[in-house]
N, C-alpha and C. Protein backbone atom coordinates (compact mmCIF):
# COMPACT_ATOMS: atom_id res chain seq x y z
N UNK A 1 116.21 85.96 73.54
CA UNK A 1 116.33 85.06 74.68
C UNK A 1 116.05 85.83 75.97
N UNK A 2 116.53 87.14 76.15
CA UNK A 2 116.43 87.77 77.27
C UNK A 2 114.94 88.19 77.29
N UNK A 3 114.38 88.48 76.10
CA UNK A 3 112.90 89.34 76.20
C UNK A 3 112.27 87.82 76.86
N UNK A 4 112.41 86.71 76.03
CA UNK A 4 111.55 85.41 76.51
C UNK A 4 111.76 85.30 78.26
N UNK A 5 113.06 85.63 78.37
CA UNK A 5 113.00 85.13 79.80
C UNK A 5 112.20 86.25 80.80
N UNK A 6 112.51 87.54 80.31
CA UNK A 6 111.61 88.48 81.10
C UNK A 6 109.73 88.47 80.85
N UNK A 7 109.65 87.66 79.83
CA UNK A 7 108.05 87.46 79.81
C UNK A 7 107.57 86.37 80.91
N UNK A 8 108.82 85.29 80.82
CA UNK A 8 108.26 84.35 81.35
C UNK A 8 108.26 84.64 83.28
N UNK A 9 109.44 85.72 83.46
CA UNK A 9 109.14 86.10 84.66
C UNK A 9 108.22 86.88 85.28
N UNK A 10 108.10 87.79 84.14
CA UNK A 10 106.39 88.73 84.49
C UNK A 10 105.14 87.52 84.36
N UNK A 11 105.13 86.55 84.16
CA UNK A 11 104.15 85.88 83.98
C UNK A 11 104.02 84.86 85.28
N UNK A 12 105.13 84.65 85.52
CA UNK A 12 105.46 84.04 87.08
C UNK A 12 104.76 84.94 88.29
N UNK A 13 105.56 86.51 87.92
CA UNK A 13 105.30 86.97 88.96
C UNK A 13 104.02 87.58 89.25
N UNK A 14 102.91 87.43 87.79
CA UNK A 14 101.48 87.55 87.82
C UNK A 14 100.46 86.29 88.68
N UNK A 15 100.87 85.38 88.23
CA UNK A 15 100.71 84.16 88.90
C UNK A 15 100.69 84.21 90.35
N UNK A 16 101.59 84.97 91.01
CA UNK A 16 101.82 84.83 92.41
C UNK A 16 101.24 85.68 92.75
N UNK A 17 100.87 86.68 91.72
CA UNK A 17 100.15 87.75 93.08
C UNK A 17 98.92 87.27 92.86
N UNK A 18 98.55 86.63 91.77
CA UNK A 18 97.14 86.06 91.58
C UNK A 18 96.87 85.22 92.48
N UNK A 19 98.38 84.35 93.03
CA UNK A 19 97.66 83.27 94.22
C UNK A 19 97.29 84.39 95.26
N UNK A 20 98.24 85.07 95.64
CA UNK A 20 98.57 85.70 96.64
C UNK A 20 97.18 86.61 97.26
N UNK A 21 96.45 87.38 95.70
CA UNK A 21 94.89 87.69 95.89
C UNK A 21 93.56 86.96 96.33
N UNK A 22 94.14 85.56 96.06
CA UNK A 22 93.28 84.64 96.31
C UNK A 22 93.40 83.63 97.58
N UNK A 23 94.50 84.42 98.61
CA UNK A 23 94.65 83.78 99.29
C UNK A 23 93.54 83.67 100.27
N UNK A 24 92.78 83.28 101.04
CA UNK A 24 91.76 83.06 102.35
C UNK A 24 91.90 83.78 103.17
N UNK A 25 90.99 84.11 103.72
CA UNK A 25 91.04 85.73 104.94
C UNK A 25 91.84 84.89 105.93
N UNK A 26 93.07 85.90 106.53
CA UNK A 26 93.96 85.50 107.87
C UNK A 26 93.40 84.71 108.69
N UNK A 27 91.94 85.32 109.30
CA UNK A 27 91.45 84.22 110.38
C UNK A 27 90.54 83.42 109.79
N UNK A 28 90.26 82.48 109.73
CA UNK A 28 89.17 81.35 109.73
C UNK A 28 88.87 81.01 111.01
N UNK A 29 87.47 81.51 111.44
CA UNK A 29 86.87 80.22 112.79
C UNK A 29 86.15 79.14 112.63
N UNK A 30 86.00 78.74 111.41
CA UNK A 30 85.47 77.69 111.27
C UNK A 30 86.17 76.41 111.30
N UNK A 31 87.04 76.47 112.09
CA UNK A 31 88.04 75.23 112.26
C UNK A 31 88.32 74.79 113.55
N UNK A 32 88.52 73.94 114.13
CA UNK A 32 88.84 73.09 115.43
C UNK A 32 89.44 73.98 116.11
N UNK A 33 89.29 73.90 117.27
CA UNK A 33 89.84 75.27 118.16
C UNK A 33 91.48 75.17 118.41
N UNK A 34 91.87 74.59 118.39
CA UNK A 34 93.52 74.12 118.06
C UNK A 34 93.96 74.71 116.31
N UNK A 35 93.20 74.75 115.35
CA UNK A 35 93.68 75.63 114.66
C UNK A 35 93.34 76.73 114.98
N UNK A 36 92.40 77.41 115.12
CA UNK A 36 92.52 78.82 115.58
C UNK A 36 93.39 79.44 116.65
N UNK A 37 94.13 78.65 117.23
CA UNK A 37 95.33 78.78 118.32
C UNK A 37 96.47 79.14 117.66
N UNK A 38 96.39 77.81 116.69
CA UNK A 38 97.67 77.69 115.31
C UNK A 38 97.56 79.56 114.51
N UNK A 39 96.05 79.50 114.29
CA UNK A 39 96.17 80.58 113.49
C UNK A 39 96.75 82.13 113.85
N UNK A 40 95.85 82.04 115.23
CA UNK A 40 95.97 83.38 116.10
C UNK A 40 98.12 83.10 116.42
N UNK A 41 98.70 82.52 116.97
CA UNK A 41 99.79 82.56 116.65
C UNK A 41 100.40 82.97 115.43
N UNK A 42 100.21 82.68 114.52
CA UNK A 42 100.53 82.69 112.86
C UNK A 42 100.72 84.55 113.11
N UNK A 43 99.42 84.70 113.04
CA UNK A 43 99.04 85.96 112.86
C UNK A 43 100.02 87.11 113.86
N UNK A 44 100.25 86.62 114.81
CA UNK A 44 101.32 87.48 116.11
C UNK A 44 102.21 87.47 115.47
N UNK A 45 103.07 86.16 114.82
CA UNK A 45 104.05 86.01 114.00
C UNK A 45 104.15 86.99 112.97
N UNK A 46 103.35 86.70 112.39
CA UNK A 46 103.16 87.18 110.86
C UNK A 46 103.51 89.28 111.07
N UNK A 47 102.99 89.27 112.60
CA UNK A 47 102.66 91.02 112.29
C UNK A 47 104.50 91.31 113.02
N UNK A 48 104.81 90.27 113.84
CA UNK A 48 106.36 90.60 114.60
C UNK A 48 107.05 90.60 113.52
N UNK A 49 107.14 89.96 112.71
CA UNK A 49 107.98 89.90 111.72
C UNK A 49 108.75 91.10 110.74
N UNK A 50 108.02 92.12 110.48
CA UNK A 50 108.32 93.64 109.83
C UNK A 50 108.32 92.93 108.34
N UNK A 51 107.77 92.12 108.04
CA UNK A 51 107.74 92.15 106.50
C UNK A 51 106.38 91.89 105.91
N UNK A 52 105.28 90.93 107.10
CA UNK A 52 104.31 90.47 106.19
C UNK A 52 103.35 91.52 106.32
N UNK A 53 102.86 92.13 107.54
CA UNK A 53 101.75 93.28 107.46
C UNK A 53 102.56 95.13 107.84
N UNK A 54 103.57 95.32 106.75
CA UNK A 54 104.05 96.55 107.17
C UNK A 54 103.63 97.72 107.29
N UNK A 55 102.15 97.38 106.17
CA UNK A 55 101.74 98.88 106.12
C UNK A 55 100.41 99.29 107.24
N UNK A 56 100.63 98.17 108.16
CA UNK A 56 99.58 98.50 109.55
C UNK A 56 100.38 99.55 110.40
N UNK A 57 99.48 100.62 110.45
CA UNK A 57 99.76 101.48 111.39
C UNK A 57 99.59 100.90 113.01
N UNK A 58 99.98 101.98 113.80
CA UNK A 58 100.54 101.48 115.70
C UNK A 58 98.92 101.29 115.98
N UNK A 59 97.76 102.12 115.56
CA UNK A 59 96.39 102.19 116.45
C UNK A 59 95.84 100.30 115.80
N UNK A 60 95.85 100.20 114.09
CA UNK A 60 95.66 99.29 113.78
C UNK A 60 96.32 97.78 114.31
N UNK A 61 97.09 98.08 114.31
CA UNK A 61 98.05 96.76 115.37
C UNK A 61 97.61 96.59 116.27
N UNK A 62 97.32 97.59 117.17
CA UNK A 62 96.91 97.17 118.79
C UNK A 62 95.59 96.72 118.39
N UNK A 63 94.63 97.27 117.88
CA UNK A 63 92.94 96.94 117.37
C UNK A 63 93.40 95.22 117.11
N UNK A 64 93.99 94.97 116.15
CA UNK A 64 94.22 93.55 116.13
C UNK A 64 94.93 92.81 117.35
N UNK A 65 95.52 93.05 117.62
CA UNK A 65 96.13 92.21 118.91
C UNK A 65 94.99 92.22 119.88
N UNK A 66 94.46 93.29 120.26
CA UNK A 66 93.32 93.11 121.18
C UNK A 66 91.94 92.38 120.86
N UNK A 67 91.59 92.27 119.62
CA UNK A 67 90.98 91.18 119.24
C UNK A 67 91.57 89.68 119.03
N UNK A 68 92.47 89.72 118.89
CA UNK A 68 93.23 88.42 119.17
C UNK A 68 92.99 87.80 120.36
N UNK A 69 93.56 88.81 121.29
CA UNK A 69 93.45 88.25 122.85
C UNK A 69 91.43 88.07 122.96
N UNK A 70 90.84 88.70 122.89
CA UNK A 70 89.88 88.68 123.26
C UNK A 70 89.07 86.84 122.58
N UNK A 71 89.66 86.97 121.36
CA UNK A 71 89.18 85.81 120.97
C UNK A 71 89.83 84.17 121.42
N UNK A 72 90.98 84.98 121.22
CA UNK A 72 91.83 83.19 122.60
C UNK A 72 91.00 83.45 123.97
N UNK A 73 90.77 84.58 124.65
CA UNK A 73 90.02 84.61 126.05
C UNK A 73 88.79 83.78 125.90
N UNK A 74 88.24 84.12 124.60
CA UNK A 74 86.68 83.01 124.80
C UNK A 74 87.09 81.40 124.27
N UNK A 75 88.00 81.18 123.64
CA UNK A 75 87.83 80.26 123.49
C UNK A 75 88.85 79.47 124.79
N UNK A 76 89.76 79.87 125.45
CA UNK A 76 89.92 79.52 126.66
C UNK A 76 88.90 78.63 127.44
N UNK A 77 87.93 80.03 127.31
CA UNK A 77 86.91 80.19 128.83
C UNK A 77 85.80 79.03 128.50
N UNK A 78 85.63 78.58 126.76
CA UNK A 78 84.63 77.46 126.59
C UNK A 78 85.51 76.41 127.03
N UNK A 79 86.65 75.89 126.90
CA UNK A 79 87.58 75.03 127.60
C UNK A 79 86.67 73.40 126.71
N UNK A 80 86.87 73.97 125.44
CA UNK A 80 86.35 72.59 124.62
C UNK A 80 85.16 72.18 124.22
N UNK A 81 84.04 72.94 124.98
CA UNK A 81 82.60 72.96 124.41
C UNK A 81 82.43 74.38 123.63
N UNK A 82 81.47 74.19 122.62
CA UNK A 82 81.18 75.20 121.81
C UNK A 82 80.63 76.43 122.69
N UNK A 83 80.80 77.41 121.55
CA UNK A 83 81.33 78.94 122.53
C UNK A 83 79.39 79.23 122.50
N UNK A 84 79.13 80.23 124.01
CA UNK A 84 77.87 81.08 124.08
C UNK A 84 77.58 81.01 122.58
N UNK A 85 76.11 82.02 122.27
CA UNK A 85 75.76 82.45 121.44
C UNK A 85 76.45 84.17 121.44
N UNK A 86 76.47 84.92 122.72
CA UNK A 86 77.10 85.62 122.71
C UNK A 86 78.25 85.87 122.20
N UNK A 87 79.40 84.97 123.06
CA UNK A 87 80.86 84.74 122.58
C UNK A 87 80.99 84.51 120.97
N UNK A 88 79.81 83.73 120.75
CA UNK A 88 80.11 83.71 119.05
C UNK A 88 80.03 84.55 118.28
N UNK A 89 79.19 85.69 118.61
CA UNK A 89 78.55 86.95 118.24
C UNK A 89 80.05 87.95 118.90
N UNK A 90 80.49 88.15 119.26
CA UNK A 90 81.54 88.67 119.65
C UNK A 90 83.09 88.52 119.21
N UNK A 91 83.06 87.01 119.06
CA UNK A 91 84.34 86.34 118.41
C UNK A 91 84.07 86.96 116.95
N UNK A 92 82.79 86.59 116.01
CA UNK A 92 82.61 87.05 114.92
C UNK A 92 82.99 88.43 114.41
N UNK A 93 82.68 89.47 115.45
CA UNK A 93 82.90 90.78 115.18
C UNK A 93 84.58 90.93 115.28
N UNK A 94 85.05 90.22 116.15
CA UNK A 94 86.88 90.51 116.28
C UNK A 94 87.30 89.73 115.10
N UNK A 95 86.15 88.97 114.47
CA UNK A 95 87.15 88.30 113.51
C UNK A 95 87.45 89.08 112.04
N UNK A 96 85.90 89.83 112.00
CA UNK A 96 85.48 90.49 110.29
C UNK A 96 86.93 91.43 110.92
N UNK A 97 86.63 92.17 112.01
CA UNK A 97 88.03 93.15 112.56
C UNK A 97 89.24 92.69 111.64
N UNK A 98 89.69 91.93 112.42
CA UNK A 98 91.07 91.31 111.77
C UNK A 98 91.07 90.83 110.64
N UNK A 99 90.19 90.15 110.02
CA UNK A 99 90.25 90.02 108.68
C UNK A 99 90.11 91.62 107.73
N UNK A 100 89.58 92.41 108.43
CA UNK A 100 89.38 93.27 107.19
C UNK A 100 91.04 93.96 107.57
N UNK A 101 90.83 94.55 108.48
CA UNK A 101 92.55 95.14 108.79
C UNK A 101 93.87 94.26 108.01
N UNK A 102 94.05 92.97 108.14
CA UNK A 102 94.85 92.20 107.76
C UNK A 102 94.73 92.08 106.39
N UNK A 103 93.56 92.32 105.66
CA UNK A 103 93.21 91.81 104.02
C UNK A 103 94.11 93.57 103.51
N UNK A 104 93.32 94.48 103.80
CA UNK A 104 93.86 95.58 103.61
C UNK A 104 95.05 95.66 103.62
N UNK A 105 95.84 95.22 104.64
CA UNK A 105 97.75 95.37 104.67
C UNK A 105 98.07 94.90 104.29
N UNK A 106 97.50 93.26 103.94
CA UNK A 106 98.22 92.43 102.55
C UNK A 106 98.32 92.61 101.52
N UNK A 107 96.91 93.62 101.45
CA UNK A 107 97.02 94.29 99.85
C UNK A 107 98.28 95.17 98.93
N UNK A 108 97.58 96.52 99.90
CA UNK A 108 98.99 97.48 100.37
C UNK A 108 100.23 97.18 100.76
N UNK A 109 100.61 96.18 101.08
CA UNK A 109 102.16 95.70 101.32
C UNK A 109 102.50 94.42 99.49
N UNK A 110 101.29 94.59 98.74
CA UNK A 110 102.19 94.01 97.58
C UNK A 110 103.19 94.64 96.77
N UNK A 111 103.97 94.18 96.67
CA UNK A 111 104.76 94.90 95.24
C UNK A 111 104.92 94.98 94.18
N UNK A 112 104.65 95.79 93.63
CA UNK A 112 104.63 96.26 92.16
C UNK A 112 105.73 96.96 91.58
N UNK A 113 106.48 96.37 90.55
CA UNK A 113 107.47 96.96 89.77
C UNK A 113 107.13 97.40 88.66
N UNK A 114 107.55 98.62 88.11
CA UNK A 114 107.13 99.00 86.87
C UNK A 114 108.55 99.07 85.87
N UNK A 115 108.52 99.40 84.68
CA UNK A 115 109.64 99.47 83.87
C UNK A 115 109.35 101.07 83.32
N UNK A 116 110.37 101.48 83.70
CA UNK A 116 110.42 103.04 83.03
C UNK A 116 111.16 103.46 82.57
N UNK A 117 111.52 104.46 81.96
CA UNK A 117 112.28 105.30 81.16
C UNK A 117 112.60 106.44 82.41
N UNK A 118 113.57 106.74 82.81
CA UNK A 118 114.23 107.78 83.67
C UNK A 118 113.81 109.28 82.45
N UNK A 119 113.69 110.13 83.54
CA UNK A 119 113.47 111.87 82.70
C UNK A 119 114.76 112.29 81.84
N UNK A 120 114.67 111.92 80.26
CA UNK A 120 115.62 112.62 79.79
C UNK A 120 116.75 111.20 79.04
N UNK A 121 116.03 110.09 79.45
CA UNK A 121 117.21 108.88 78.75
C UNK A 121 115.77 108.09 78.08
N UNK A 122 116.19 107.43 77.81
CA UNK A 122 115.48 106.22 76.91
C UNK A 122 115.44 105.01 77.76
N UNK A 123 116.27 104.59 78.77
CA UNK A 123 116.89 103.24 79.26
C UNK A 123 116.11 103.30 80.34
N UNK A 124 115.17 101.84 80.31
CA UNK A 124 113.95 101.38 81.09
C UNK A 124 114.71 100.68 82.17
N UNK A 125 114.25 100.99 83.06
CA UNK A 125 114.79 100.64 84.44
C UNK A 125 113.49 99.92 85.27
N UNK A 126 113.54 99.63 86.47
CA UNK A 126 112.04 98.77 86.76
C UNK A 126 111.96 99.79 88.44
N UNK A 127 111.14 99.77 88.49
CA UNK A 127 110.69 100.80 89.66
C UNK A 127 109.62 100.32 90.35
N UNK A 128 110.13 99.80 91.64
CA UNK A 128 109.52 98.91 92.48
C UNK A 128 109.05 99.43 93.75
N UNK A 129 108.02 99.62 93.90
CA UNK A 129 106.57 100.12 95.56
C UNK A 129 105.82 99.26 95.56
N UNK A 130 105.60 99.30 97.06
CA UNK A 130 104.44 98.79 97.38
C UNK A 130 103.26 99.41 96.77
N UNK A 131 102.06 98.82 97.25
CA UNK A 131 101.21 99.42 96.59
C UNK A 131 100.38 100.72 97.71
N UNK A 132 101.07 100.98 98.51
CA UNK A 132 100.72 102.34 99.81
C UNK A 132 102.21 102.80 99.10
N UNK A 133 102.98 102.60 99.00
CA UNK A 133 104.17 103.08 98.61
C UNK A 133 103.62 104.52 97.27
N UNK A 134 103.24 103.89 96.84
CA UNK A 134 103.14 104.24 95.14
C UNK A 134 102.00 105.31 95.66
N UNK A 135 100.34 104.99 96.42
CA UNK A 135 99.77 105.52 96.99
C UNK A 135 100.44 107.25 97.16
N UNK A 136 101.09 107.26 98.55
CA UNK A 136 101.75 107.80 99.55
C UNK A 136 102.07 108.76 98.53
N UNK A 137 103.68 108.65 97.47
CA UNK A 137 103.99 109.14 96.71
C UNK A 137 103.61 109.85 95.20
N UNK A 138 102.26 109.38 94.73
CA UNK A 138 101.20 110.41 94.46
C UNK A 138 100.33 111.43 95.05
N UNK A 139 100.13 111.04 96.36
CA UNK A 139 99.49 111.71 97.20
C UNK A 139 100.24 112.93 97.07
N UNK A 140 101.53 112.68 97.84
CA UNK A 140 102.60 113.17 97.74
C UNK A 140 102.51 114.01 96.69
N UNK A 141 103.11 113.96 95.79
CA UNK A 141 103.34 114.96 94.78
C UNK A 141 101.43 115.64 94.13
N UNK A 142 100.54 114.91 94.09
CA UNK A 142 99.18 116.04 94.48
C UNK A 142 99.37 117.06 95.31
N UNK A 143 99.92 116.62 96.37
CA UNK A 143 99.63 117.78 97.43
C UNK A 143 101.04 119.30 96.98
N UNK A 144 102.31 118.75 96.73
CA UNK A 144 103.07 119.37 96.14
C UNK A 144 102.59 120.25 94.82
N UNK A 145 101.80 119.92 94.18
CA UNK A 145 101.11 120.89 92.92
C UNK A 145 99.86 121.18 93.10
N UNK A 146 99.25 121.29 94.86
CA UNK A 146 98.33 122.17 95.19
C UNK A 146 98.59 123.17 95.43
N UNK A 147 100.04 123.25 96.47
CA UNK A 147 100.97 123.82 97.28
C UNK A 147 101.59 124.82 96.27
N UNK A 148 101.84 124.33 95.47
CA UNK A 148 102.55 125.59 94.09
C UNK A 148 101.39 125.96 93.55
N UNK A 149 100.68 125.52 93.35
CA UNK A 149 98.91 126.73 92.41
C UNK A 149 99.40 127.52 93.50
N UNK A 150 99.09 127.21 94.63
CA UNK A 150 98.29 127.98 95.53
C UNK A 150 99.05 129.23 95.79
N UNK A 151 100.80 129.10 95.94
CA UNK A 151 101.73 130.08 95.92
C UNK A 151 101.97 130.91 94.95
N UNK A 152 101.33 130.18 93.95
CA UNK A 152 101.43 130.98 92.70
C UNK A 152 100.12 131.81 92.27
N UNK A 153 99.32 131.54 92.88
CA UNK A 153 98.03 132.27 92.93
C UNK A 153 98.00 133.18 93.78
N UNK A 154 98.44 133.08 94.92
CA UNK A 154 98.41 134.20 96.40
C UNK A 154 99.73 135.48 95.49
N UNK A 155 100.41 135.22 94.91
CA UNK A 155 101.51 136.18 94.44
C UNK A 155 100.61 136.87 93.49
N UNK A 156 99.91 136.40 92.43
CA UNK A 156 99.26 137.25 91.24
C UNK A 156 98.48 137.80 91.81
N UNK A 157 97.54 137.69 93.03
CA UNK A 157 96.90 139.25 93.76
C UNK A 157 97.23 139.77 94.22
């Protein structure tokens, strides 16, 4: 009964990250300029919040906010008629911006639990990172068993 119910929750929680991969890039401009208002809010929201884009660094944040503003500034400044050819050419580039920055941190901010065996017991426990988490902490320990060759090599000459 317990194994059934833990299948049926790993299968849930595959499901969701499957929506979750398939969700639509943050910005869309192809929508009425009142959703892109809706959206560009969303998105301020979404980054104030400390949970939905955590793994954006301080330079990446500002890069997005300043394309934010820049893109409410043009669509301001058309005030309801369709934007320059310029402005569109410009809005476009702040948008791939934020979409690629934002796709990236959604990625990296999923979570992944694993089931493991602790060093030395048998008893599977579930071990849960993000996916920069998990990153970070291989990195991490790479660089820790470069750091020992290397001490251990500088001693044998």
């Amino acid at each position: 009964m317990q194994l059934r119910r833990h299948c049926l929750s790993m299968g849930l929680l595959a499901l969701l990250l499957a929506g979750a991969a398939m969700a639509g890039p943050p910005l869309d401009l192809a929508v009425p300029p009142q959703a892109v208002r809706d959206q560009l809010a969303q998105i301020r929201r979404d980054l104030d919040d400390g949970k939905t884009y955590v793994e954006i660094g301080s330079d990446q944040r500002h890069t997005v906010l300043a394309a934010l503003q820049r893109i409410e500034g043009a669509y301001a400044s058309a005030d309801g008629t369709q934007l320059s050819e310029a402005a569109q050419v410009s809005v476009s580039d702040d948008q791939r911006a934020v979409n690629e920055i934002l796709t990236k941190a959604r990625d990296d901010s999923r979570l992944i639990c694993r089931r493991q065996a602790k060093v030395g017991s048998n008893m599977l426990t579930s071990q849960c990172m993000t996916v920069a988490q998990r990153r970070r902490a291989e990195e991490g320990g790479q660089k820790g068993l470069d750091d020992l060759r290397s001490r251990t090599y500088s001693k044998e000459l």
